[in-house]
N, C-alpha and C. Protein backbone atom coordinates (compact mmCIF):
# COMPACT_ATOMS: atom_id res chain seq x y z
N UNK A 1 78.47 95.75 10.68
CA UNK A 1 77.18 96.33 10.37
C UNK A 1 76.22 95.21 10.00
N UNK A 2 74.78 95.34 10.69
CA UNK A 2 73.76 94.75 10.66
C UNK A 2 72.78 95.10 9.32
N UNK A 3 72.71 95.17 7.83
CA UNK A 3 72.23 95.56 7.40
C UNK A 3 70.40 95.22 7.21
N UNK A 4 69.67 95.83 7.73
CA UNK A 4 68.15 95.47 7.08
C UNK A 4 67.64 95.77 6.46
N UNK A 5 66.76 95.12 5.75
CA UNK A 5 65.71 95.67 4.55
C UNK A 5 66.61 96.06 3.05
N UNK A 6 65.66 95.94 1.85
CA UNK A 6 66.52 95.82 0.59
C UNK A 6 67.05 97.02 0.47
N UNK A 7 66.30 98.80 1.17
CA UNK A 7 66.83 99.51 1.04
C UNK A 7 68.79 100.11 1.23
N UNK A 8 68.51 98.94 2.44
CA UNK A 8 70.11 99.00 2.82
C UNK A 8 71.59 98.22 2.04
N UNK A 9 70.72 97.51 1.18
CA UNK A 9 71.65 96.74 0.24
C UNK A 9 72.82 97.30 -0.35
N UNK A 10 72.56 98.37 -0.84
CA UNK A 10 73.51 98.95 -1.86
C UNK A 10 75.06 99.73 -0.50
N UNK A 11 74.14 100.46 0.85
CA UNK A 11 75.45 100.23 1.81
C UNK A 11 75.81 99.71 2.26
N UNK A 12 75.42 98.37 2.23
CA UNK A 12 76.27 97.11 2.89
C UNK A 12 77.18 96.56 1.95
N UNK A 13 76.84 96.98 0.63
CA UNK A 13 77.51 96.47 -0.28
C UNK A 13 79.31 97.68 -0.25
N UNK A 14 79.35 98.59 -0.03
CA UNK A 14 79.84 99.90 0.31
C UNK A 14 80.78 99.63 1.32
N UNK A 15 80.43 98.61 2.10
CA UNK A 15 81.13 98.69 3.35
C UNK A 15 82.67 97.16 2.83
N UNK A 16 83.52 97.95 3.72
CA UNK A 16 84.38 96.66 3.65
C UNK A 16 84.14 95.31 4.52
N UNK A 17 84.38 94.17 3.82
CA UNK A 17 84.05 93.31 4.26
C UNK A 17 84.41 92.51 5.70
N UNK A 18 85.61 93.28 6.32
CA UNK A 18 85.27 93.12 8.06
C UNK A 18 84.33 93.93 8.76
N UNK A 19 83.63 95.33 7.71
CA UNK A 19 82.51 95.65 8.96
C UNK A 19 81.27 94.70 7.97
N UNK A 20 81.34 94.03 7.35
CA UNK A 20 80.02 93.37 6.99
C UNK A 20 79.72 92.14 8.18
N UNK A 21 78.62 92.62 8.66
CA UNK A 21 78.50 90.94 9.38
C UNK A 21 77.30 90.38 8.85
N UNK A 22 75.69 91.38 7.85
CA UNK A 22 74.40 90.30 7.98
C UNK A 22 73.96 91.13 7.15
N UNK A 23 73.38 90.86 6.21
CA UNK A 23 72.56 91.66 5.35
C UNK A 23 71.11 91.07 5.15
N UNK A 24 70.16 91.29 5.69
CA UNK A 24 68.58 90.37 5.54
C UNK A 24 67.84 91.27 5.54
N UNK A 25 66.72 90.38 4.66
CA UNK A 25 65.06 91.24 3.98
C UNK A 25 64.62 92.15 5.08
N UNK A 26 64.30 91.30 6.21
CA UNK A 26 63.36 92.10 7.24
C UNK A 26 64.52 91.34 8.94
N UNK A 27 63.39 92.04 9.84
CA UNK A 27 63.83 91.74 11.28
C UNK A 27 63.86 90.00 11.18
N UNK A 28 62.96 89.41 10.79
CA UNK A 28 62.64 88.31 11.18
C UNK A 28 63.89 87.08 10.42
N UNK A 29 64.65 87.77 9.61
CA UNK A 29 65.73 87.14 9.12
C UNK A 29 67.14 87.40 9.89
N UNK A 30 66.95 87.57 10.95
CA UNK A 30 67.85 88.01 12.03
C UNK A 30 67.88 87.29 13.16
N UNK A 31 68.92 86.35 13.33
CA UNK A 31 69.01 85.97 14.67
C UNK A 31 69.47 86.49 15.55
N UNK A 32 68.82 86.94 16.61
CA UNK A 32 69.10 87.50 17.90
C UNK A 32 70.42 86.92 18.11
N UNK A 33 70.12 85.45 18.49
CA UNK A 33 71.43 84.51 19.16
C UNK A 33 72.75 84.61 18.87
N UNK A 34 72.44 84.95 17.01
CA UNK A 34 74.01 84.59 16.61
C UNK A 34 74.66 86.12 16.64
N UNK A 35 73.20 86.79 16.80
CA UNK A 35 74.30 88.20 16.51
C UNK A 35 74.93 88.78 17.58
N UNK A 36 74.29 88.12 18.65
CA UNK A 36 74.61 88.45 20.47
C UNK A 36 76.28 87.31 20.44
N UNK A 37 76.18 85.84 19.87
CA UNK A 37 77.01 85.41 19.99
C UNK A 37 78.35 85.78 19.11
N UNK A 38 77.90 86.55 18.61
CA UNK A 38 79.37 87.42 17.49
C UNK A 38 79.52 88.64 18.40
N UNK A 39 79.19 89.19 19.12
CA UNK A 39 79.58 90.50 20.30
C UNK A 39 80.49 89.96 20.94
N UNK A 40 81.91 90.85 21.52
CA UNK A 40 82.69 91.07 22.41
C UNK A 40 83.06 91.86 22.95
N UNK A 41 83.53 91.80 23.92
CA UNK A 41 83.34 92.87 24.87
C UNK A 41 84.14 94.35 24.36
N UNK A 42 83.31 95.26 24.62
CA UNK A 42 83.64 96.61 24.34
C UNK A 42 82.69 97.40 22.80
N UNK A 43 82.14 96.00 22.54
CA UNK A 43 81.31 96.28 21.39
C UNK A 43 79.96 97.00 21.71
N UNK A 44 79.50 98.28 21.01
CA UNK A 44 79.04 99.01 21.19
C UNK A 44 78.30 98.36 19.72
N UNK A 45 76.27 98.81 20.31
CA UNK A 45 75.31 98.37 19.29
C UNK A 45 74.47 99.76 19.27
N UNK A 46 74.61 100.21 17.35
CA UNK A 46 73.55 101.45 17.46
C UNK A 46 72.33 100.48 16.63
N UNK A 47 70.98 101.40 16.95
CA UNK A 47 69.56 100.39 16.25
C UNK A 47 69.63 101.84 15.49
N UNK A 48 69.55 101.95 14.36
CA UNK A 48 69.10 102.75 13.56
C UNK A 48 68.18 102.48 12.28
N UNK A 49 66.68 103.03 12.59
CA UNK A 49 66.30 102.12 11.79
C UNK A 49 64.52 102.68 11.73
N UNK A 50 63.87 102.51 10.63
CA UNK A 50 62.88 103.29 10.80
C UNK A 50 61.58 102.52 11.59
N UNK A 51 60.41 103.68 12.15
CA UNK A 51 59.72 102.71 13.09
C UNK A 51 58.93 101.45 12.17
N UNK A 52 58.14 101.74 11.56
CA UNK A 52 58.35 99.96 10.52
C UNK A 52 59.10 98.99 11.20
N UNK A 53 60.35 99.02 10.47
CA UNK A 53 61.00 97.99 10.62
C UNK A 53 61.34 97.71 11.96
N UNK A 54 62.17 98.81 13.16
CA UNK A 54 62.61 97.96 14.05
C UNK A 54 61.71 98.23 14.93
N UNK A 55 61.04 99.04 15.20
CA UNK A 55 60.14 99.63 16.87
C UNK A 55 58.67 98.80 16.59
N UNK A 56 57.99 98.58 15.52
CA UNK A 56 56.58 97.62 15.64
C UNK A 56 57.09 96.34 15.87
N UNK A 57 58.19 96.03 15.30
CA UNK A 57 58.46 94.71 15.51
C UNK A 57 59.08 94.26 17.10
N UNK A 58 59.22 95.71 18.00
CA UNK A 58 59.96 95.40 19.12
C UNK A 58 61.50 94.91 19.13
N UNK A 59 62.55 94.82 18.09
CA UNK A 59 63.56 95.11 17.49
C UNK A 59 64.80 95.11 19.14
N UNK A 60 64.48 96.10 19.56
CA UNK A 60 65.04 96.46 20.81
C UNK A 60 65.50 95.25 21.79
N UNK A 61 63.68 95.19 22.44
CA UNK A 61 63.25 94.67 23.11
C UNK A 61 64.13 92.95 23.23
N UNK A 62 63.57 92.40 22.25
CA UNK A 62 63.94 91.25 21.81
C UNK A 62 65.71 90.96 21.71
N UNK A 63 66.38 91.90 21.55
CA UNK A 63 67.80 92.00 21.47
C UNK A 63 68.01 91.92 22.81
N UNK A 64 67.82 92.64 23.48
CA UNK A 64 68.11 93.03 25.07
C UNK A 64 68.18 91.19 25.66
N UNK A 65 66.75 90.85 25.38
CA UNK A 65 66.23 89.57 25.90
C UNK A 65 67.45 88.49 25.87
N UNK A 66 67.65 88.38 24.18
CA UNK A 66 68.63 87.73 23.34
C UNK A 66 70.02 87.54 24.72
N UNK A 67 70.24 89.18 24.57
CA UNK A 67 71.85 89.12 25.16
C UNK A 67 71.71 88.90 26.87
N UNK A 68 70.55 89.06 27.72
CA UNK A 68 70.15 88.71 29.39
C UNK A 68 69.92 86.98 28.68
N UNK A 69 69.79 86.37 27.38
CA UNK A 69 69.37 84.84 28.10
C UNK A 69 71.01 84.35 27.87
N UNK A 70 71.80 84.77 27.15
CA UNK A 70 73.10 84.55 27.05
C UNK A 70 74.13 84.69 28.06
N UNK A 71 73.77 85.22 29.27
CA UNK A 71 74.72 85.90 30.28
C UNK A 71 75.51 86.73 29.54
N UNK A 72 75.99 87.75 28.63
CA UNK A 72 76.87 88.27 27.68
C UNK A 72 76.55 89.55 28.68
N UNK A 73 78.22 89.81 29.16
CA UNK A 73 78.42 91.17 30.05
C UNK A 73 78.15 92.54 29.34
N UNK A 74 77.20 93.15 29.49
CA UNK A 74 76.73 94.43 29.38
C UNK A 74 76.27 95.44 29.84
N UNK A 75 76.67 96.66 28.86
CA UNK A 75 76.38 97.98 30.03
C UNK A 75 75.23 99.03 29.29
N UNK A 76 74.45 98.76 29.77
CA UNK A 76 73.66 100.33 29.55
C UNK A 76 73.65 101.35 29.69
């Protein structure tokens, strides 16, 4: 789990520490790269997240980009 924003603190804290992978303030404390380079195959990504945070910022968009500049095999 990708946690964002301070609201999410207290369930990331909740979670056991192999589903913890990132807990940061906002989008912009998020690297695309590393989080595309921690995916393997069969790994399934949900965006859940309010429009604020991930849809003005293009959230999506930018991920997609991330994992097409990586060659990282994926299915839509």
């Amino acid at each position: 789990v990708v946690a964002v924003g301070s609201e999410m603190f207290e369930l990331f804290q909740m979670l056991r520490p192999d589903q913890q992978w990132e807990n940061v303030s906002d989008c912009d404390g998020l690297s695309m790269e590393a989080l595309v380079d921690r995916l393997e195959p069969g790994d399934r990504i949900l965006v859940k997240g309010s429009k604020k945070i991930f849809w003005q910022n293009q959230f999506v968009a930018k991920l997609i980009a991330a994992i097409d500049a990586s060659n990282h095999p994926r299915v839509l």
